[in-house]
N, C-alpha and C. Protein backbone atom coordinates (compact mmCIF):
# COMPACT_ATOMS: atom_id res chain seq x y z
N UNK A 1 -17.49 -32.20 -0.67
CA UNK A 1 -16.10 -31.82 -0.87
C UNK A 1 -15.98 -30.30 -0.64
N UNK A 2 -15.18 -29.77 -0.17
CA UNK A 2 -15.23 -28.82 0.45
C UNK A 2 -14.33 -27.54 -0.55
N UNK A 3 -14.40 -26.71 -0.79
CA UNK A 3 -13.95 -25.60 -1.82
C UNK A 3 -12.46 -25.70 -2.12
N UNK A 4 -12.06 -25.85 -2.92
CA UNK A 4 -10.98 -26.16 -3.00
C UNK A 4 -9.98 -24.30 -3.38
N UNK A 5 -8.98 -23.80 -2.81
CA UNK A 5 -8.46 -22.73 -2.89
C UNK A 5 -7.22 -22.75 -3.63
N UNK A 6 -7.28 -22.24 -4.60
CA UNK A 6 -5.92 -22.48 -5.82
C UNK A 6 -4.80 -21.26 -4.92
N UNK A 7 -3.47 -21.86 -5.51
CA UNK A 7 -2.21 -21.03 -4.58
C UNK A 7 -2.13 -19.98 -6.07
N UNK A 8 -1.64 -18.59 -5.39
CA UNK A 8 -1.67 -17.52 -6.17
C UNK A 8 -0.08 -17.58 -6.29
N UNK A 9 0.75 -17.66 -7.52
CA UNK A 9 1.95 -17.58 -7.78
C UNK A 9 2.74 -16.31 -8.54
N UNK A 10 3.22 -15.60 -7.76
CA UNK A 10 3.99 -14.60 -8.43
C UNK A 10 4.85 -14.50 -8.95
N UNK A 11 5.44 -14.48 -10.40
CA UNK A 11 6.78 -14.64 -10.62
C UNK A 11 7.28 -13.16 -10.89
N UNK A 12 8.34 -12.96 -10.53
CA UNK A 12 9.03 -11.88 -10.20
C UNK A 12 10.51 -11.73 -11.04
N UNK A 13 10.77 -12.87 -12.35
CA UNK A 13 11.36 -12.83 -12.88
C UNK A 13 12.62 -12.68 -12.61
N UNK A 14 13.94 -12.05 -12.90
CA UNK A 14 15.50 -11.63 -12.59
C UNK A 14 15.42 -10.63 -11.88
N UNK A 15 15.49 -10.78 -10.91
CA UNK A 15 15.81 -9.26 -9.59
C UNK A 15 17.18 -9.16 -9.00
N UNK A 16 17.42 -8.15 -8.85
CA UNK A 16 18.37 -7.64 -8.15
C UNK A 16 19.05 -8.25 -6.72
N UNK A 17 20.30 -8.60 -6.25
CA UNK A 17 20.32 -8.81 -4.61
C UNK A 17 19.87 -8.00 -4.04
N UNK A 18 20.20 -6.35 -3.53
CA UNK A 18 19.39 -5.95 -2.77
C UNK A 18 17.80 -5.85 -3.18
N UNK A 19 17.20 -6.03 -3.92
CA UNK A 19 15.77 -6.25 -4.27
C UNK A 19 15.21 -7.33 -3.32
N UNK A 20 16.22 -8.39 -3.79
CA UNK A 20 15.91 -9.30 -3.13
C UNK A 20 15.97 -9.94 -0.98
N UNK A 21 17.03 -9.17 -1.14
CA UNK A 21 17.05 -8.62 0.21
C UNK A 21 16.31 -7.83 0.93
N UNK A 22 15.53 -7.15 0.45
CA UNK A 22 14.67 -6.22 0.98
C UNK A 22 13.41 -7.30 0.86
N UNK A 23 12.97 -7.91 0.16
CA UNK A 23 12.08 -8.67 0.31
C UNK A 23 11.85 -9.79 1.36
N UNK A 24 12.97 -10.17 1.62
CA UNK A 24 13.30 -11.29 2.72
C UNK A 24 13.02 -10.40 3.84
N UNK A 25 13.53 -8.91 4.08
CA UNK A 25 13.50 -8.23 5.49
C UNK A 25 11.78 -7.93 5.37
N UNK A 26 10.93 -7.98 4.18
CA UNK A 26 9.71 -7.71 4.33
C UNK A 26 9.53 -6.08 4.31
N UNK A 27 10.19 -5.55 3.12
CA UNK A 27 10.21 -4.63 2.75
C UNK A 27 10.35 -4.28 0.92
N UNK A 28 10.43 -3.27 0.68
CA UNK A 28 10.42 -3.07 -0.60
C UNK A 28 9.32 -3.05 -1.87
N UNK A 29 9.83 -2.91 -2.87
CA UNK A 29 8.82 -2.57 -3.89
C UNK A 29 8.20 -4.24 -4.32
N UNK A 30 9.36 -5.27 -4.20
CA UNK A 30 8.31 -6.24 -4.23
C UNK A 30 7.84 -6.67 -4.02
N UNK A 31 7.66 -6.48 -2.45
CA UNK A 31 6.34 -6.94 -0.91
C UNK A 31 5.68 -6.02 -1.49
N UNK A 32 5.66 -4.50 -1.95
CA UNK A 32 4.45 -4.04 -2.45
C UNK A 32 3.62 -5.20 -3.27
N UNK A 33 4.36 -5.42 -4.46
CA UNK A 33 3.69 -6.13 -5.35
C UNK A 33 3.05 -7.45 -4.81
N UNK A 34 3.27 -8.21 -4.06
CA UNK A 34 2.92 -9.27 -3.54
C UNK A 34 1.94 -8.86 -2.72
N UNK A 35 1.89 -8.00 -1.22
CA UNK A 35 0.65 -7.40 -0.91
C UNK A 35 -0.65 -7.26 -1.90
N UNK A 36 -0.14 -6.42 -3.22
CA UNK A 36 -1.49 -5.51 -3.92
C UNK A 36 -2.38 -6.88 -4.66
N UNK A 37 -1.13 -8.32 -4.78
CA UNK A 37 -1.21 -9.08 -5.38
C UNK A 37 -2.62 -10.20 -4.38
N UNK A 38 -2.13 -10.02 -3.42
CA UNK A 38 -2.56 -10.84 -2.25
C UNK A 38 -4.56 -10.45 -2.10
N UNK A 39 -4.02 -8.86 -1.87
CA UNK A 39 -5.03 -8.42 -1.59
C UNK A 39 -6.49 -8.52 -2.78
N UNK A 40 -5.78 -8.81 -3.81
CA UNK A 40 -6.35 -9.21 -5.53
C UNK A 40 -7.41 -10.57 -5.07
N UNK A 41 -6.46 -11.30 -4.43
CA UNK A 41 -6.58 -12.81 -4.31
C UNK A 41 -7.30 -12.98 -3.24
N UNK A 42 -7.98 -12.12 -2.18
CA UNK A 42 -9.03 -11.99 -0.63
C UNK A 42 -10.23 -11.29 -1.49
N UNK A 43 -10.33 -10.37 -2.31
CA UNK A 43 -11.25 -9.81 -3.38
C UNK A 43 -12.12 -10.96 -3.86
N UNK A 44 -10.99 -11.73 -4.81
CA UNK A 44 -11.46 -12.64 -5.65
C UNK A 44 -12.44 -14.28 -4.74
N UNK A 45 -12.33 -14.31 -3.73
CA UNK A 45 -12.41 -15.34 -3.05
C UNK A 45 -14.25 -14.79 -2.56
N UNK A 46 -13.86 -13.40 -2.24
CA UNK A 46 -15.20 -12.68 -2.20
C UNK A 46 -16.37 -13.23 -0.85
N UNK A 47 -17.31 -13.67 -0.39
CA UNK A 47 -17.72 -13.91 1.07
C UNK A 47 -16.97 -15.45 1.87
N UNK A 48 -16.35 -16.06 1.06
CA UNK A 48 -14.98 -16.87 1.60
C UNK A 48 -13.78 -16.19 2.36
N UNK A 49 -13.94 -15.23 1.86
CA UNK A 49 -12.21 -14.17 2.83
C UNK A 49 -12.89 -14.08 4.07
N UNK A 50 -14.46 -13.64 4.31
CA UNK A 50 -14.69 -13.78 5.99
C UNK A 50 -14.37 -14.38 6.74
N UNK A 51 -13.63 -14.38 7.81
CA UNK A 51 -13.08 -14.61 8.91
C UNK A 51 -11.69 -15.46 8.48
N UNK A 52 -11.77 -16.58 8.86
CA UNK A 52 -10.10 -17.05 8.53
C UNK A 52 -9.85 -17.87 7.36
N UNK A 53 -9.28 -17.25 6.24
CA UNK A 53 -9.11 -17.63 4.98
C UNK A 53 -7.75 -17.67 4.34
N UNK A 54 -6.77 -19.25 4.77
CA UNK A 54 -5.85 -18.92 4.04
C UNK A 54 -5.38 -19.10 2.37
N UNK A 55 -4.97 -18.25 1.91
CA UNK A 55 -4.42 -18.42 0.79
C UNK A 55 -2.87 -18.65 0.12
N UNK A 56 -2.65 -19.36 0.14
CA UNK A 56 -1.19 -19.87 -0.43
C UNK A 56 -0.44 -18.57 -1.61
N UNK A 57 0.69 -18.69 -1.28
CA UNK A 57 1.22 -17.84 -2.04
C UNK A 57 2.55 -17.90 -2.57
N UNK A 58 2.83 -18.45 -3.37
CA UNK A 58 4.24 -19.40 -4.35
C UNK A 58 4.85 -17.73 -4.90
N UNK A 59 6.38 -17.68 -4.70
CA UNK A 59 6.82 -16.74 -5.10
C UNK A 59 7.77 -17.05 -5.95
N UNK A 60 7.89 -17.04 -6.97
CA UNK A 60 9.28 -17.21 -8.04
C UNK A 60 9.82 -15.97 -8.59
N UNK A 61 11.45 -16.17 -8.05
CA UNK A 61 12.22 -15.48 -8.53
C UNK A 61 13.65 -15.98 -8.78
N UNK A 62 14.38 -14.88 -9.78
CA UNK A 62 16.03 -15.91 -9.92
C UNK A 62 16.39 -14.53 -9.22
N UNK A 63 17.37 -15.00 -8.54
CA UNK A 63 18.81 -13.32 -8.20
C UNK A 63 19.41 -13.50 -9.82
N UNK A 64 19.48 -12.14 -9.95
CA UNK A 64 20.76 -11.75 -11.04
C UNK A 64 22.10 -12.18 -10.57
N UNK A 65 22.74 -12.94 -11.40
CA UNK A 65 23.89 -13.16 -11.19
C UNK A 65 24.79 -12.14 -11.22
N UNK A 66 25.91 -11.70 -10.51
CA UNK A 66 27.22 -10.65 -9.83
C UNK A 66 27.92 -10.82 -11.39
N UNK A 67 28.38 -9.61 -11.91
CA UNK A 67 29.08 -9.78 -12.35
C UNK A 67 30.35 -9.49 -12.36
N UNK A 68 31.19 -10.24 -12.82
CA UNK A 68 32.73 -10.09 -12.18
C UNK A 68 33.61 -9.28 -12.59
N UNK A 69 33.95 -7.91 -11.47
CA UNK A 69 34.80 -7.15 -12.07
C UNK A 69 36.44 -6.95 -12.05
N UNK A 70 36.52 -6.88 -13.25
CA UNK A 70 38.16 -7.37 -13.42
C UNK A 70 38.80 -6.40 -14.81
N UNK A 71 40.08 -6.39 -14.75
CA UNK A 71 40.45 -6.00 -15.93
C UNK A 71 40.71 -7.09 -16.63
N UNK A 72 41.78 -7.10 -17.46
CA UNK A 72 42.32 -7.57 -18.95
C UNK A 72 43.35 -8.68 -18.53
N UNK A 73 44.13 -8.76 -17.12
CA UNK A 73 44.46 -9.80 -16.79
C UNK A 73 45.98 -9.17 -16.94
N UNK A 74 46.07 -8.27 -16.73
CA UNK A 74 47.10 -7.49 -17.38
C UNK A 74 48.72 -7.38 -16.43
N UNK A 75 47.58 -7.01 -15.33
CA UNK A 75 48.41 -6.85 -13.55
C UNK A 75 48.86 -8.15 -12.87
């Protein structure tokens, strides 16, 4: 049976839209985190990361919900 490779899951908790947008373009502070995260997870695997080693990578996050700006209902 051949090594079995567990998926590394990040949860990233309530983020921001543009947070989250920047992540989709493959940018931002939380592709940092997922990179430093990744790179944790090619470490840990240790003479298995040689040559072609994929590792799964589950990302969980919620968008913050908009909140709605309005007055008093007044106008």
């Amino acid at each position: 049976m051949a090594n079995r490779i567990s998926p590394v899951v990040i949860n990233h908790g309530k983020q921001g839209r543009k947070a989250v947008k920047r992540l989709k373009r493959g940018e931002g502070t939380l592709l940092q985190e997922v990179e430093e995260i990744v790179e944790l997870a090619k470490t840990d695997l240790g003479p298995q990361a040689t040559g072609k080693t994929i590792v799964p990578v589950v990302m969980v996050y919620k968008q913050k919900t908009r909140r709605k700006r309005g007055g008093f209902g007044l106008f």
